[in-house]
N, C-alpha and C. Protein backbone atom coordinates (compact mmCIF):
# COMPACT_ATOMS: atom_id res chain seq x y z
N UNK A 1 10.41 9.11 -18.11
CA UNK A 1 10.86 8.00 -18.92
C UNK A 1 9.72 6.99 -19.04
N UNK A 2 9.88 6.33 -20.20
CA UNK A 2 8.51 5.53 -20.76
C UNK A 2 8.90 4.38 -20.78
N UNK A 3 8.47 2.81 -20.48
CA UNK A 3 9.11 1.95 -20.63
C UNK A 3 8.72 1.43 -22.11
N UNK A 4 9.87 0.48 -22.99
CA UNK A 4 9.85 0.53 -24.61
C UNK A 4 8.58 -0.41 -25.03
N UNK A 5 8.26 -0.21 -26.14
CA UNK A 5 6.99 -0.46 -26.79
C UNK A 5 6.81 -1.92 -26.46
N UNK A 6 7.98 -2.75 -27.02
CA UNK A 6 8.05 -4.44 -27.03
C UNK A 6 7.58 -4.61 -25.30
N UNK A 7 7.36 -3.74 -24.72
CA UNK A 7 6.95 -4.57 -22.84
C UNK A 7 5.72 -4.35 -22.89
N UNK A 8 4.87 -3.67 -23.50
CA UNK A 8 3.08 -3.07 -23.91
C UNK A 8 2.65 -4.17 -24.11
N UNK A 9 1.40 -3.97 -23.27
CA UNK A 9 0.91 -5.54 -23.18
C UNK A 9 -0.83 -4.91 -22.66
N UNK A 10 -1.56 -5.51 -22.66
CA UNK A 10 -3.03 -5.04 -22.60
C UNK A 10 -3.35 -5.89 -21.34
N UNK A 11 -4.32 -5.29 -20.60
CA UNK A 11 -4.70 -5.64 -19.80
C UNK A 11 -6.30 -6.84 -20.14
N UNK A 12 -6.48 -8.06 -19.96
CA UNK A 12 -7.31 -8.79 -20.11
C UNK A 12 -8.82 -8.16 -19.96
N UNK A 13 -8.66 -7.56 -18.84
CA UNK A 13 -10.15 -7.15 -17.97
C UNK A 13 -10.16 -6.01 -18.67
N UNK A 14 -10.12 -4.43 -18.93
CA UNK A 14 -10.27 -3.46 -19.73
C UNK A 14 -9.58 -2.83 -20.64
N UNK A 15 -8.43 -3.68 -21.16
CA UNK A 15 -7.87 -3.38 -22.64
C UNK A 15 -7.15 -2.17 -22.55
N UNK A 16 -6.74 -1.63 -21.27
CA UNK A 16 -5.71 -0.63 -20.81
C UNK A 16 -4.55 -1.32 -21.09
N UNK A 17 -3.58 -0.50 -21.30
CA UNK A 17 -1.65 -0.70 -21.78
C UNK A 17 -1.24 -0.68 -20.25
N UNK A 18 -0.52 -1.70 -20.11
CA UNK A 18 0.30 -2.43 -18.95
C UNK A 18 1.68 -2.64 -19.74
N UNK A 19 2.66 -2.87 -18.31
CA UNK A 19 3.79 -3.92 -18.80
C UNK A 19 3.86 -4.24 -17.57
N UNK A 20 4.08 -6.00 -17.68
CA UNK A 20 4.52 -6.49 -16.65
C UNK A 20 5.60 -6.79 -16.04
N UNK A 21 6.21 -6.35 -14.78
CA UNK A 21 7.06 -6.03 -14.02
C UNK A 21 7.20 -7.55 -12.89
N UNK A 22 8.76 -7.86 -13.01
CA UNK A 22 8.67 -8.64 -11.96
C UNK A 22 8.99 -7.86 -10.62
N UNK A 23 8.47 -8.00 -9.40
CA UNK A 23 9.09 -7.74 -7.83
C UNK A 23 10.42 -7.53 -7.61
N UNK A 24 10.92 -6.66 -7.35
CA UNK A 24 12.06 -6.83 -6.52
C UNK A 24 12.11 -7.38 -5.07
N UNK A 25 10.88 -7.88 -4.57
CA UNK A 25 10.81 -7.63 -2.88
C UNK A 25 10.74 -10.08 -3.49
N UNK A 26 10.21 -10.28 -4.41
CA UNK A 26 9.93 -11.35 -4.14
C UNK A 26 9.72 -12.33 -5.51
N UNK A 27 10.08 -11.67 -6.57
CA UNK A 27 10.46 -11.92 -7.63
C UNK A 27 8.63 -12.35 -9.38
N UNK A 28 8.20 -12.63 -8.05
CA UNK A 28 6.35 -12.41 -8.89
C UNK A 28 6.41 -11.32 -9.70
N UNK A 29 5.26 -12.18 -10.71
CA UNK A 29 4.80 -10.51 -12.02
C UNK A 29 3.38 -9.77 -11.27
N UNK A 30 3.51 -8.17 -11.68
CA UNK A 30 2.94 -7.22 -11.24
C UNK A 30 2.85 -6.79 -12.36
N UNK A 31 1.33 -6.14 -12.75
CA UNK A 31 1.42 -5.46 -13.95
C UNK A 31 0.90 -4.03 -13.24
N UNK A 32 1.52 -3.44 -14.25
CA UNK A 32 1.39 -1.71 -13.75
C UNK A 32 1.23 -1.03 -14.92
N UNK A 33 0.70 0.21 -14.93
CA UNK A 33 0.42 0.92 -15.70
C UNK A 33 1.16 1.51 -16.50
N UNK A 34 0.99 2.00 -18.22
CA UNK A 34 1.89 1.74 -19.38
C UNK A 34 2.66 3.17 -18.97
N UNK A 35 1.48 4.17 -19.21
CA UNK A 35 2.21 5.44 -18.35
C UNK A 35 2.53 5.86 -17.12
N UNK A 36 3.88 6.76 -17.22
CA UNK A 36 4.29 6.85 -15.85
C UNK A 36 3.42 8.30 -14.89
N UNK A 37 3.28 8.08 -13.85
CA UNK A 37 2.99 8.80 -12.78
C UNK A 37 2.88 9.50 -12.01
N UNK A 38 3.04 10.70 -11.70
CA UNK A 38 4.13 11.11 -10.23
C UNK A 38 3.56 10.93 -9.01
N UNK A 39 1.72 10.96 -9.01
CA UNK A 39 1.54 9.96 -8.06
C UNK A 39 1.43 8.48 -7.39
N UNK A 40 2.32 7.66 -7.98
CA UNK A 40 2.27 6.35 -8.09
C UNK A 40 3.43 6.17 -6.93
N UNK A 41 3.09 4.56 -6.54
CA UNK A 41 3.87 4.46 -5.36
C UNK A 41 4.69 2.73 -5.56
N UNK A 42 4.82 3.18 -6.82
CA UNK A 42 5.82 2.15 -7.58
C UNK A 42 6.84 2.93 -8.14
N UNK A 43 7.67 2.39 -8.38
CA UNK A 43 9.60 3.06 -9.46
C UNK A 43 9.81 1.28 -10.04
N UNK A 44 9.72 1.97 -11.32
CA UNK A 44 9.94 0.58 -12.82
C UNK A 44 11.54 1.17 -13.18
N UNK A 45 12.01 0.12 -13.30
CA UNK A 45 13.38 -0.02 -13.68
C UNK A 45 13.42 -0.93 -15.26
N UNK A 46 14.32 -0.69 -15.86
CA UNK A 46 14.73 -1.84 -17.06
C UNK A 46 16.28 -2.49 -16.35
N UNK A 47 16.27 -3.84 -16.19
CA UNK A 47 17.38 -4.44 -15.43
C UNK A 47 18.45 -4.52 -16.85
N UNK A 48 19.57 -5.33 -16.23
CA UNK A 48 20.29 -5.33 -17.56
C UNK A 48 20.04 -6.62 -18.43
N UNK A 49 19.16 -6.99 -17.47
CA UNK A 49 18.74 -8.53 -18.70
C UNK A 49 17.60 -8.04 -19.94
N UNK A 50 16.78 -6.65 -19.78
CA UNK A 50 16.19 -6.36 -20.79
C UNK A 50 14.94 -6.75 -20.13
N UNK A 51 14.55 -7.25 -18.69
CA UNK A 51 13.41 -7.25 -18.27
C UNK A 51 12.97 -6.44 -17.50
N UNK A 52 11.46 -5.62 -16.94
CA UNK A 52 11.38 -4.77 -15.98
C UNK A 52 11.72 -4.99 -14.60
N UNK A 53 11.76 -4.47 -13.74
CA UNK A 53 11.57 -4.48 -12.09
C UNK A 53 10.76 -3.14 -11.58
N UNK A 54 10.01 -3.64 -10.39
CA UNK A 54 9.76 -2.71 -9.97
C UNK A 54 9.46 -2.72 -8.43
N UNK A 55 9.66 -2.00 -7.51
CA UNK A 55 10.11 -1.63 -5.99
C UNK A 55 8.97 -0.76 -5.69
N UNK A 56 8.58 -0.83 -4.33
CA UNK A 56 7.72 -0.28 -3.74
C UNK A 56 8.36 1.25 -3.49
N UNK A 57 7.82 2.19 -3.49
CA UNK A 57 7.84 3.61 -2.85
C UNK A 57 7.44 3.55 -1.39
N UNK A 58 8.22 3.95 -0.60
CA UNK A 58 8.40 3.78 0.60
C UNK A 58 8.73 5.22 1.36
N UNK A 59 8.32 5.25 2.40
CA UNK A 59 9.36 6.32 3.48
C UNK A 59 10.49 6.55 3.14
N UNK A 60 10.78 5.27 3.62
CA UNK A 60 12.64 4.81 3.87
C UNK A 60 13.00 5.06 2.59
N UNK A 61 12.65 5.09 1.27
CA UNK A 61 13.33 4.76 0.19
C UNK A 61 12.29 5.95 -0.51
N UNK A 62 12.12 6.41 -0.58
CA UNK A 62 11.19 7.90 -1.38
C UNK A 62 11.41 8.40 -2.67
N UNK A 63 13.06 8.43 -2.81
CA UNK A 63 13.72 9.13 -3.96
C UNK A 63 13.53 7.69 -5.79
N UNK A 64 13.12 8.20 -6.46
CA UNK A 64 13.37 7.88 -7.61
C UNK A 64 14.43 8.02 -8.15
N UNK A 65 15.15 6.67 -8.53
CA UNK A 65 16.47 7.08 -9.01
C UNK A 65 16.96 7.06 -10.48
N UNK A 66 17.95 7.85 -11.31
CA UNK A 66 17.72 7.61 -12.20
C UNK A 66 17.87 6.26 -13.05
N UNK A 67 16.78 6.18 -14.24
CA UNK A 67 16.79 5.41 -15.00
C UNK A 67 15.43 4.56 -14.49
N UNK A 68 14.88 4.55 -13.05
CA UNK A 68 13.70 4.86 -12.88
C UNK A 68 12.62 5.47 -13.24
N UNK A 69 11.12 5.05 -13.42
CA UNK A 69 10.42 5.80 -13.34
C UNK A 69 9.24 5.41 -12.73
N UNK A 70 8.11 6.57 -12.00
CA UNK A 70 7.20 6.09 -11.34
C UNK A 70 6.00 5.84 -11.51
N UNK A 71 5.11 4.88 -11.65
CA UNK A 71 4.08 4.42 -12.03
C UNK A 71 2.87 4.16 -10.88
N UNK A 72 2.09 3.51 -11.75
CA UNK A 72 0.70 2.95 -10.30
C UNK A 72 0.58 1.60 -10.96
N UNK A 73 0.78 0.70 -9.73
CA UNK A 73 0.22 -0.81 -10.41
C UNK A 73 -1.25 -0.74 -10.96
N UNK A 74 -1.41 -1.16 -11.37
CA UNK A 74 -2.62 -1.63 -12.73
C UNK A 74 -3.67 -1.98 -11.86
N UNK A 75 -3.65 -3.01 -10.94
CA UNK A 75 -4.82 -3.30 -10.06
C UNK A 75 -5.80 -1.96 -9.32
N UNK A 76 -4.80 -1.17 -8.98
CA UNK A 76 -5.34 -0.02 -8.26
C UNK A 76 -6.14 0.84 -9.19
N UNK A 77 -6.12 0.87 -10.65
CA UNK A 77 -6.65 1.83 -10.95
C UNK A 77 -7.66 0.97 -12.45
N UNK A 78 -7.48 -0.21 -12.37
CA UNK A 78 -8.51 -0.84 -13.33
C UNK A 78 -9.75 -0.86 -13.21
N UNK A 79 -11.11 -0.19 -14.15
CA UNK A 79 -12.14 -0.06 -13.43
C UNK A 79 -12.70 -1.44 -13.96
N UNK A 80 -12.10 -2.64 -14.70
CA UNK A 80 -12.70 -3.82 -14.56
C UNK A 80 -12.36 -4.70 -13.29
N UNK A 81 -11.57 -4.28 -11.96
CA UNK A 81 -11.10 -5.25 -11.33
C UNK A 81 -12.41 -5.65 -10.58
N UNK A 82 -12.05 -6.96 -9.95
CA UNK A 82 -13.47 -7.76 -9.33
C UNK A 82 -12.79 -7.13 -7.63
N UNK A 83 -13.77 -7.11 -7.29
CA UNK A 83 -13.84 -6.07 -5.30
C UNK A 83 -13.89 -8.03 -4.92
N UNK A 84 -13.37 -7.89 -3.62
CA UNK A 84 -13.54 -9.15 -2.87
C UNK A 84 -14.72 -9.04 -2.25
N UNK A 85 -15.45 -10.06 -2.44
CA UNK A 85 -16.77 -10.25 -1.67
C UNK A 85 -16.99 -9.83 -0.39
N UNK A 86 -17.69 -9.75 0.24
CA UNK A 86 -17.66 -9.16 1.62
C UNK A 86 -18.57 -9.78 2.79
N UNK A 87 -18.88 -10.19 3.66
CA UNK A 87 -19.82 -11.14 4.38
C UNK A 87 -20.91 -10.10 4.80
N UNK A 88 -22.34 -10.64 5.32
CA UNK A 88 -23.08 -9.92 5.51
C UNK A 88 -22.61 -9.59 7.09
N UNK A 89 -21.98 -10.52 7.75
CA UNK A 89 -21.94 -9.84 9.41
C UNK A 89 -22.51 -10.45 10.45
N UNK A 90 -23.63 -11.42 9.42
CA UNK A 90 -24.86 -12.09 9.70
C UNK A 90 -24.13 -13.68 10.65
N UNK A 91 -25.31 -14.12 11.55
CA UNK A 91 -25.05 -15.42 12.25
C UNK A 91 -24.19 -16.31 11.27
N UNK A 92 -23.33 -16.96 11.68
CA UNK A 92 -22.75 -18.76 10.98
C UNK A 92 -23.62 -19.28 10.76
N UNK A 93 -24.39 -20.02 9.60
CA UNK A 93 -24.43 -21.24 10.02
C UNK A 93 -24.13 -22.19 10.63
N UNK A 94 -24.55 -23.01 11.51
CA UNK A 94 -24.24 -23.96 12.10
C UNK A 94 -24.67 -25.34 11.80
N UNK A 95 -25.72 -25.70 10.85
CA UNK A 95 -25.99 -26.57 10.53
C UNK A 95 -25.20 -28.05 10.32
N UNK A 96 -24.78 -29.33 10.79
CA UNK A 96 -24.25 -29.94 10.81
C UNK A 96 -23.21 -30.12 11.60
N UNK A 97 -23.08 -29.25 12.47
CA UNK A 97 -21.79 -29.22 13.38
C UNK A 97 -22.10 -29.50 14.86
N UNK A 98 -21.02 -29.91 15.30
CA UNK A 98 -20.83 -31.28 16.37
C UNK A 98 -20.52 -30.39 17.59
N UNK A 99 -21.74 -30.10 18.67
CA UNK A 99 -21.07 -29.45 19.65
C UNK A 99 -20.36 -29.87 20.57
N UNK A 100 -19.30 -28.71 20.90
CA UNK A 100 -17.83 -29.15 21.99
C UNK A 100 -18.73 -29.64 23.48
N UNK A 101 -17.92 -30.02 24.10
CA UNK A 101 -18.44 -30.87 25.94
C UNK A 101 -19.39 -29.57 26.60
N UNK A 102 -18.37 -28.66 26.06
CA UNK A 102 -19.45 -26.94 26.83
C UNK A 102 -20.82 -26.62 26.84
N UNK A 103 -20.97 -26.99 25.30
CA UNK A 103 -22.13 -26.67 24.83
C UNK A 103 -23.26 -27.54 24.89
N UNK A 104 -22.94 -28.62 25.71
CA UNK A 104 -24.06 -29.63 25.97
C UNK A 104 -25.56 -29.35 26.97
């Protein structure tokens, strides 16, 4: 199952087809991918208000149910997403800072 055309929405960063999905766990938008999956570890629902939802794939909860279908959120597989910076590992600076009674 495909979710309907009017939820197609483009992704800003590489112009891939999304629709955005609110949480079931917490009610925030998630955008996920336009087509569905079978390795995806999302299940998109259409609620009865005519908006999406979508629920994590889980252990506990595995089965897709109908009127479900399973997708991959959008972040995971966008090759414009930005990586979080990463530190070198390297000493603190310390410059300007006030040492504790110990360090005297």
């Amino acid at each position: 199952m495909k979710p309907a055309r009017h939820h197609l929405a483009k992704c800003k960063r590489c112009s891939a087809p999304i629709v955005w999905c609110l949480t079931s766990a917490n009610g925030k938008k998630q955008p996920v991918n336009y087509e569905p999956d079978e390795t995806g570890n999302v299940a998109v629902m259409q609620g009865a208000d005519g908006k999406l939802y979508v629920r994590a794939v889980t252990a506990a909860r595995p089965e897709i149910r109908p009127g479900e279908w399973q997708a991959k959120p959008h972040q995971a597989t966008c090759p414009a997403r930005q990586l979080p910076e990463r530190s070198s590992g390297g000493q603190r600076a310390t410059s300007g800072v006030r040492p504790v009674p110990w360090q005297r």
